[in-house]
PDB file of N, CA and C in Angstrom:
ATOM      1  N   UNK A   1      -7.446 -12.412   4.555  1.00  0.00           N
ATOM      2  CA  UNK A   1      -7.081 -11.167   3.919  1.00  0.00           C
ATOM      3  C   UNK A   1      -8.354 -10.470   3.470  1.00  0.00           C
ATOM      4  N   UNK A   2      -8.270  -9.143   3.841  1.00  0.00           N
ATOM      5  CA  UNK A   2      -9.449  -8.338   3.406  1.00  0.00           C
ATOM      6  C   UNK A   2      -8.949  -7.921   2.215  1.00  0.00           C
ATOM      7  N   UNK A   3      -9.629  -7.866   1.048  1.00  0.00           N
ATOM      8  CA  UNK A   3      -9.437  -6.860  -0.044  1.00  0.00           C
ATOM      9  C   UNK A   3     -10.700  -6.773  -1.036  1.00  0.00           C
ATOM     10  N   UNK A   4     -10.274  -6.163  -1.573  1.00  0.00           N
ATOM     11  CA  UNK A   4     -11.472  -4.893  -2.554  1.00  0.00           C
ATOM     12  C   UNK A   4     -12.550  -5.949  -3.180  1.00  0.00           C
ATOM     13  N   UNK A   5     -12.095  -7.343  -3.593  1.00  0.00           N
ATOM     14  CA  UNK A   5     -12.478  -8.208  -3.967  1.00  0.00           C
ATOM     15  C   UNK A   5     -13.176  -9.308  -2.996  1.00  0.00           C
ATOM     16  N   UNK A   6     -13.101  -9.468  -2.188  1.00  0.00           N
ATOM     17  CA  UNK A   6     -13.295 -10.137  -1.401  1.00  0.00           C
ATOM     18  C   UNK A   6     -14.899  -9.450  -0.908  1.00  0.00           C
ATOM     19  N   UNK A   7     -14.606  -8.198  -0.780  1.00  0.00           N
ATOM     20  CA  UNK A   7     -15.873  -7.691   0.299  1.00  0.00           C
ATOM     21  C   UNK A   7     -16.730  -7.451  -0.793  1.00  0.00           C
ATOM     22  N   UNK A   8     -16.338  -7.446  -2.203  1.00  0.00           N
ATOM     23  CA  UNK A   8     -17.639  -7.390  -3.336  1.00  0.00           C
ATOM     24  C   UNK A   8     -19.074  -7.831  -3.247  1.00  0.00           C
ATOM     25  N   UNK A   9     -19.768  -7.617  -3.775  1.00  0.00           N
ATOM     26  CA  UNK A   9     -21.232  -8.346  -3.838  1.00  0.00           C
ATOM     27  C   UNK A   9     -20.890  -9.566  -4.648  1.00  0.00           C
ATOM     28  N   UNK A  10     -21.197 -11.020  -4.891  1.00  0.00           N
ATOM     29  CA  UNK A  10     -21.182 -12.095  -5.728  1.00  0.00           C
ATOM     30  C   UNK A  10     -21.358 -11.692  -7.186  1.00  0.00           C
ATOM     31  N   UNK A  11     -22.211 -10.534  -7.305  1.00  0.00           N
ATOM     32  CA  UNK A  11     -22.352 -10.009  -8.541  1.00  0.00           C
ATOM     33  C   UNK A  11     -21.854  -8.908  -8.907  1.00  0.00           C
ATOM     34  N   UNK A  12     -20.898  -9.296 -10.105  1.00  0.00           N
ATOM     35  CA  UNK A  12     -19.687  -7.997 -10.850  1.00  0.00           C
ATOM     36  C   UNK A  12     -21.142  -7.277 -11.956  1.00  0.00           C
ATOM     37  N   UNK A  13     -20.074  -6.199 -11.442  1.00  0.00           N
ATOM     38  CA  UNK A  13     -20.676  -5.551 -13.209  1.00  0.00           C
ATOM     39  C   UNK A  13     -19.347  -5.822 -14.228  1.00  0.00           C
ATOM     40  N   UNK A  14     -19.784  -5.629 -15.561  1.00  0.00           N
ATOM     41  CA  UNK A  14     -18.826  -6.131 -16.537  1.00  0.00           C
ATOM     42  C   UNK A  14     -17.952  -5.069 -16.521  1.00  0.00           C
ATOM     43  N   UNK A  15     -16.582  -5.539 -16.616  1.00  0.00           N
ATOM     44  CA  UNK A  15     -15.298  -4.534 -16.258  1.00  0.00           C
ATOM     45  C   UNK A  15     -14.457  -4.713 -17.985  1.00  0.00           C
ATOM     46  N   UNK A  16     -13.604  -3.725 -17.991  1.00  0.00           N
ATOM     47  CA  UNK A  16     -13.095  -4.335 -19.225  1.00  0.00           C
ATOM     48  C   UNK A  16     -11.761  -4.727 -18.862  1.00  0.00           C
ATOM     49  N   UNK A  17     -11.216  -5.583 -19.660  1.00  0.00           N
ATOM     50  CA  UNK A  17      -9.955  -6.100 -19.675  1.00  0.00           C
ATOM     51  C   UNK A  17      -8.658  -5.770 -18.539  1.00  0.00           C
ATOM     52  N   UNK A  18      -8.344  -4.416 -18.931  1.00  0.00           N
ATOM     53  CA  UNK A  18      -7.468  -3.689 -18.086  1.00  0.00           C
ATOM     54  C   UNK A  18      -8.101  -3.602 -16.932  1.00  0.00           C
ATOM     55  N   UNK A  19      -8.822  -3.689 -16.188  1.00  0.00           N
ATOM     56  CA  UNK A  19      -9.668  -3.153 -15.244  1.00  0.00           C
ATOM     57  C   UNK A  19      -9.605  -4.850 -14.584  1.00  0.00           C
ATOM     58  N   UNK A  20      -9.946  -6.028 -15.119  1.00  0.00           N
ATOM     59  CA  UNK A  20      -9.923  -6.859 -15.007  1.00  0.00           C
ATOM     60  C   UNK A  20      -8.280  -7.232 -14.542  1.00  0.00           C
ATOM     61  N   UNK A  21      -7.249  -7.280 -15.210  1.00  0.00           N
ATOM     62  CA  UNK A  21      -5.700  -7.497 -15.012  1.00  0.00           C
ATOM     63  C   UNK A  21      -5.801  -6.645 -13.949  1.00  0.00           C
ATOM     64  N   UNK A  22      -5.569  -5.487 -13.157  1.00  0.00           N
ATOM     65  CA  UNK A  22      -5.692  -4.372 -12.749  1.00  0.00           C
ATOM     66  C   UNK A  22      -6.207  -5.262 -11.405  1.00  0.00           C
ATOM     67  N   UNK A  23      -7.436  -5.206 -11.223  1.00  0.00           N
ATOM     68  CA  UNK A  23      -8.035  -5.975 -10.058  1.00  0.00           C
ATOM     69  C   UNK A  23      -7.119  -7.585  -9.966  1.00  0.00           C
ATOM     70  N   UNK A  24      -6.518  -8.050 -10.812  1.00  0.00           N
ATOM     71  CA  UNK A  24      -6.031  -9.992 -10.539  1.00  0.00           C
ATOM     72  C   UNK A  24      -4.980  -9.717 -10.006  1.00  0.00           C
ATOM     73  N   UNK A  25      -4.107  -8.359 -10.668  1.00  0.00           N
ATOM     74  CA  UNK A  25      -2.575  -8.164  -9.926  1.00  0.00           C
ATOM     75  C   UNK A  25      -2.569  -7.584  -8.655  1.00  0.00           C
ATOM     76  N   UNK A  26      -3.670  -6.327  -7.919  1.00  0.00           N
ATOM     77  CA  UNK A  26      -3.597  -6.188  -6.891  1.00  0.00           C
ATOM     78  C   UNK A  26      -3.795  -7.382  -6.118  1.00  0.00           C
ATOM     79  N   UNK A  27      -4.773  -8.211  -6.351  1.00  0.00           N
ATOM     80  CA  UNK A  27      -4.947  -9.253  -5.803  1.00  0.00           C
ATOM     81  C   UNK A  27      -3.907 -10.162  -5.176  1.00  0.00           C
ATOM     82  N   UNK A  28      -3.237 -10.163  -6.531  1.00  0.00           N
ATOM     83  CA  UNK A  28      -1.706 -11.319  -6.226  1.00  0.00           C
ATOM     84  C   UNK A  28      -1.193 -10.827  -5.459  1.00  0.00           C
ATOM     85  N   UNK A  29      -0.779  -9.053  -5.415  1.00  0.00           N
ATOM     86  CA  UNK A  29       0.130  -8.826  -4.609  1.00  0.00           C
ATOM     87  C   UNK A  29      -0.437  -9.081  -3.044  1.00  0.00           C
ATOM     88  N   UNK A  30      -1.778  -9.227  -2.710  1.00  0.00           N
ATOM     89  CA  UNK A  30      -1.546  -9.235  -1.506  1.00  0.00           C
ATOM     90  C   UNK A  30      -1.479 -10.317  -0.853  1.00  0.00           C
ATOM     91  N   UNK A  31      -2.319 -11.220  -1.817  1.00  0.00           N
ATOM     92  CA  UNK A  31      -1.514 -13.105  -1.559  1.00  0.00           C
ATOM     93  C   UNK A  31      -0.464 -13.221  -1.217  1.00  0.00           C
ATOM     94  N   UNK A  32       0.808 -12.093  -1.933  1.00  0.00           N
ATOM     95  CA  UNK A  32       1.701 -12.579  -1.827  1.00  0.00           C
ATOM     96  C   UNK A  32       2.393 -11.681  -0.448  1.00  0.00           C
ATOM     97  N   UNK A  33       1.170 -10.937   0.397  1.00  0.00           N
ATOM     98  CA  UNK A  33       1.952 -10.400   1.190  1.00  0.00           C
ATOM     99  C   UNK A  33       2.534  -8.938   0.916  1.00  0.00           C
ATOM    100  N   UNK A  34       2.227  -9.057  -0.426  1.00  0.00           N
ATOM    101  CA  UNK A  34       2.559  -7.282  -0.509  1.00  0.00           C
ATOM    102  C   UNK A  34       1.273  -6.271  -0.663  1.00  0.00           C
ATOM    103  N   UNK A  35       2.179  -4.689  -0.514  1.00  0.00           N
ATOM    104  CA  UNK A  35       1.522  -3.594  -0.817  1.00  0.00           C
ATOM    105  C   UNK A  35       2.097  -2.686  -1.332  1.00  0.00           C
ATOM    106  N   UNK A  36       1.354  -1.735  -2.198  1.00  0.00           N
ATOM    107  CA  UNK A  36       2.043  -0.510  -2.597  1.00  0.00           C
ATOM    108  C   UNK A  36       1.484   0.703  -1.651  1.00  0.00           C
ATOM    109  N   UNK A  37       2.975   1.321  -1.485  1.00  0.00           N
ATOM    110  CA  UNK A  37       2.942   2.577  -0.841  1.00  0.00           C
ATOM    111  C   UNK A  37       3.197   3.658  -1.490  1.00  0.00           C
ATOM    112  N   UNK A  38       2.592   4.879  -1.109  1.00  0.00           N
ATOM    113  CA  UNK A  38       3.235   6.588  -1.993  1.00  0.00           C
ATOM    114  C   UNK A  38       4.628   6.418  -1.830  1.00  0.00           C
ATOM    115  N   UNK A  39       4.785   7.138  -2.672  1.00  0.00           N
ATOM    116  CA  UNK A  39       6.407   7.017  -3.028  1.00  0.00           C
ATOM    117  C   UNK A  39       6.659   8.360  -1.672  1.00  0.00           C
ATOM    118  N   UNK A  40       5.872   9.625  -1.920  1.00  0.00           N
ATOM    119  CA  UNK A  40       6.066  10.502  -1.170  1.00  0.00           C
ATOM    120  C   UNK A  40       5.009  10.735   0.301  1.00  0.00           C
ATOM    121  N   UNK A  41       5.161  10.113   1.056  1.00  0.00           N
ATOM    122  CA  UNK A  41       4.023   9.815   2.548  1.00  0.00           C
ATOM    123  C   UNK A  41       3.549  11.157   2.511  1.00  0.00           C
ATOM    124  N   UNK A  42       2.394  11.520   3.284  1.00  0.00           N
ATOM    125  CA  UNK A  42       1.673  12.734   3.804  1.00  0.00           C
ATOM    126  C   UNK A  42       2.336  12.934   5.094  1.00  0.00           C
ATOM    127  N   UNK A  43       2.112  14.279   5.205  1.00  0.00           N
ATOM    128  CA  UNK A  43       2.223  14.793   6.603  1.00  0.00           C
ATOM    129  C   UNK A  43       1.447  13.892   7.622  1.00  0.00           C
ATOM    130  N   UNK A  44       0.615  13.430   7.225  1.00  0.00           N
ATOM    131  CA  UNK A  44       0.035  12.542   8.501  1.00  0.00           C
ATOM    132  C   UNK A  44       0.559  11.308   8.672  1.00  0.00           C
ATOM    133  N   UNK A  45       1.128  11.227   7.597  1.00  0.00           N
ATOM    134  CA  UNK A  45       1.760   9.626   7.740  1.00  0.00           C
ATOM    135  C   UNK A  45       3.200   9.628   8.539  1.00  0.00           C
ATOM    136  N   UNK A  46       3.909  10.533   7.997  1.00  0.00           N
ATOM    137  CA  UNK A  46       5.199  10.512   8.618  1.00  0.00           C
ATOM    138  C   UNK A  46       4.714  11.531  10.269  1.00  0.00           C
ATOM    139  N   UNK A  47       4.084  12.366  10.183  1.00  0.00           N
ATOM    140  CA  UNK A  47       3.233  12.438  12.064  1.00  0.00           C
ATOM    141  C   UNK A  47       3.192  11.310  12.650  1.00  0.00           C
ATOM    142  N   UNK A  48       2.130  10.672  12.189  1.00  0.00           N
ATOM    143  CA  UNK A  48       1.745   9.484  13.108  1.00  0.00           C
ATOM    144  C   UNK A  48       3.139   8.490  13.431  1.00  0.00           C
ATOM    145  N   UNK A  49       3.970   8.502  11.895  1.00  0.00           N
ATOM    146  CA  UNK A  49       5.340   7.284  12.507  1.00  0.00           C
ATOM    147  C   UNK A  49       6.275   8.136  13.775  1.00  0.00           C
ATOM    148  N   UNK A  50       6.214   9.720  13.508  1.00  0.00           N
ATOM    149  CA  UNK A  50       7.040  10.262  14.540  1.00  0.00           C
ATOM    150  C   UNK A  50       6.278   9.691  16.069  1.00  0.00           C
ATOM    151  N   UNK A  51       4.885   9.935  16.019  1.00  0.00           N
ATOM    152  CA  UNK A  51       4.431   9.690  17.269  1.00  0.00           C
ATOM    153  C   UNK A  51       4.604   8.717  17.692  1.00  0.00           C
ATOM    154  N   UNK A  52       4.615   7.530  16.743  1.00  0.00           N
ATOM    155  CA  UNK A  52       4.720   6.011  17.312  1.00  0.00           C
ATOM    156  C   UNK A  52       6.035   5.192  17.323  1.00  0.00           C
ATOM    157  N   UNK A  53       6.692   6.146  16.626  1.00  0.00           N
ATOM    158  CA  UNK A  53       8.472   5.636  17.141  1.00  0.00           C
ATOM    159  C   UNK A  53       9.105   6.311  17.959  1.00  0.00           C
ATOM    160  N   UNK A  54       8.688   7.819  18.223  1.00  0.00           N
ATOM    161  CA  UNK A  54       8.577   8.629  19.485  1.00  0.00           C
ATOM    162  C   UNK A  54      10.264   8.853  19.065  1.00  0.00           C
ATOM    163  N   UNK A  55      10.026   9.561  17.218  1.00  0.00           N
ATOM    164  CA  UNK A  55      11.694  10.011  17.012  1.00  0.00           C
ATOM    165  C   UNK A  55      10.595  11.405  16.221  1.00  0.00           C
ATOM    166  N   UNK A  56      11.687  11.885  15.294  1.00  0.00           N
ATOM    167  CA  UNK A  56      11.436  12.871  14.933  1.00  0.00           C
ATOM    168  C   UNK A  56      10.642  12.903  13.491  1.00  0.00           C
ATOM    169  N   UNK A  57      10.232  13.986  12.942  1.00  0.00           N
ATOM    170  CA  UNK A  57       9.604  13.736  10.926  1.00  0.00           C
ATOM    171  C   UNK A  57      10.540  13.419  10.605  1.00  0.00           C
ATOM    172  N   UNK A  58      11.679  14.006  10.368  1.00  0.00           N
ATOM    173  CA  UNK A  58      13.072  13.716   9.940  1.00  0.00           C
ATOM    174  C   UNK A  58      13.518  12.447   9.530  1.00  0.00           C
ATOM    175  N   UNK A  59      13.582  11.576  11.014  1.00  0.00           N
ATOM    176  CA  UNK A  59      13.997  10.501  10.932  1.00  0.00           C
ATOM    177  C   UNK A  59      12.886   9.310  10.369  1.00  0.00           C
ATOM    178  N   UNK A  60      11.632   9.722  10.827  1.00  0.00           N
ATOM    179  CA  UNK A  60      10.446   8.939   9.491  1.00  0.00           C
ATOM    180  C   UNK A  60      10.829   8.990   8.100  1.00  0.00           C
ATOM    181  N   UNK A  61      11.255  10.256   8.211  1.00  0.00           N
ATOM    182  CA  UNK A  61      11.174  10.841   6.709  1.00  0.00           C
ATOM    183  C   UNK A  61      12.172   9.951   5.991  1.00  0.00           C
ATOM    184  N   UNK A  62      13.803   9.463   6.559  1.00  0.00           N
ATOM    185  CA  UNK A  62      14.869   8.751   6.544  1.00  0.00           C
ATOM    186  C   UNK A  62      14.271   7.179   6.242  1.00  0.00           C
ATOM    187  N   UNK A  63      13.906   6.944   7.656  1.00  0.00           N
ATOM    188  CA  UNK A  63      13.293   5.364   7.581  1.00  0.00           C
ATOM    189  C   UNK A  63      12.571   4.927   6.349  1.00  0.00           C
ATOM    190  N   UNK A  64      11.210   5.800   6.117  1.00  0.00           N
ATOM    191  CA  UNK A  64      10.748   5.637   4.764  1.00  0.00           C
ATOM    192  C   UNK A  64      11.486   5.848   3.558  1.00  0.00           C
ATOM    193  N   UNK A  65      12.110   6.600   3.479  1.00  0.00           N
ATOM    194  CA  UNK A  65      12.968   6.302   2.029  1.00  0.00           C
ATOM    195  C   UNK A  65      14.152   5.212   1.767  1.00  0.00           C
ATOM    196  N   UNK A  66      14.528   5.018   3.334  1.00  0.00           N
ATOM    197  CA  UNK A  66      15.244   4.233   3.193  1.00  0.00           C
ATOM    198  C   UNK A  66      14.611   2.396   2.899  1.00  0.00           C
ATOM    199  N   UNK A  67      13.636   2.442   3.322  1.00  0.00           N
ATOM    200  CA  UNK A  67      12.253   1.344   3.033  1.00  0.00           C
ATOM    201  C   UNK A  67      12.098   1.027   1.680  1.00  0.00           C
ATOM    202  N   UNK A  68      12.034   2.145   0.819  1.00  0.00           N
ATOM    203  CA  UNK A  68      11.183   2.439  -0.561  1.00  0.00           C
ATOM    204  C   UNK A  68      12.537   1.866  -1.248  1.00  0.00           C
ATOM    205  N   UNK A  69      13.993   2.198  -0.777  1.00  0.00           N
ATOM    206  CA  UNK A  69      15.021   2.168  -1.633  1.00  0.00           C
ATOM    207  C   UNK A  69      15.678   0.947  -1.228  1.00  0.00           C
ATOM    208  N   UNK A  70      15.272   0.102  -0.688  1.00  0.00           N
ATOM    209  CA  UNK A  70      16.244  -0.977  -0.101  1.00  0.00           C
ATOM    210  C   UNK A  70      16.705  -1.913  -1.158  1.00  0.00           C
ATOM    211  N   UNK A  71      17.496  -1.964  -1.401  1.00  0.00           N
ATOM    212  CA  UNK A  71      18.264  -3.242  -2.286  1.00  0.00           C
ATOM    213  C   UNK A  71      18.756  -4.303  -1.568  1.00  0.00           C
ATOM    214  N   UNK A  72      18.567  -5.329  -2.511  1.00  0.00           N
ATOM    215  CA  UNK A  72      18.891  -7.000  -1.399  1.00  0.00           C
ATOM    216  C   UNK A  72      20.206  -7.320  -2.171  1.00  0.00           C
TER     217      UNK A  72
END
């Protein structure tokens, strides 16, 4: 896994607290396989999914919210 932490220099500068929690929880999440996404995608984002699902913005536009809102 690449992350923000990982590609650091060995040497931190001193962070404070929040900044510290802040960097351990992104961390976890991606241990654990996750990520956070915009709640609201860019035009380029929902472009590029039209191009690469070869449907419409529309239906990106659908897929992603329906993504963001999924209940188990």
């Amino acid at each position: 896994m690449d992350t923000a932490m990982n590609t650091m220099p060995q040497e931190r500068r001193s962070t404070s607290k929040a900044m510290d929690y802040a960097l351990e929880t992104v961390q976890a999440l991606g241990e654990a396989g996750l990520t956070t996404v915009p709640v609201k995608p860019s035009a380029a984002m929902l472009t590029a999914g039209a191009r690469a699902g070869q449907v419409s913005v529309e239906t990106v536009w659908k897929i992603y919210q329906a993504m963001l809102h999924e209940e188990s």
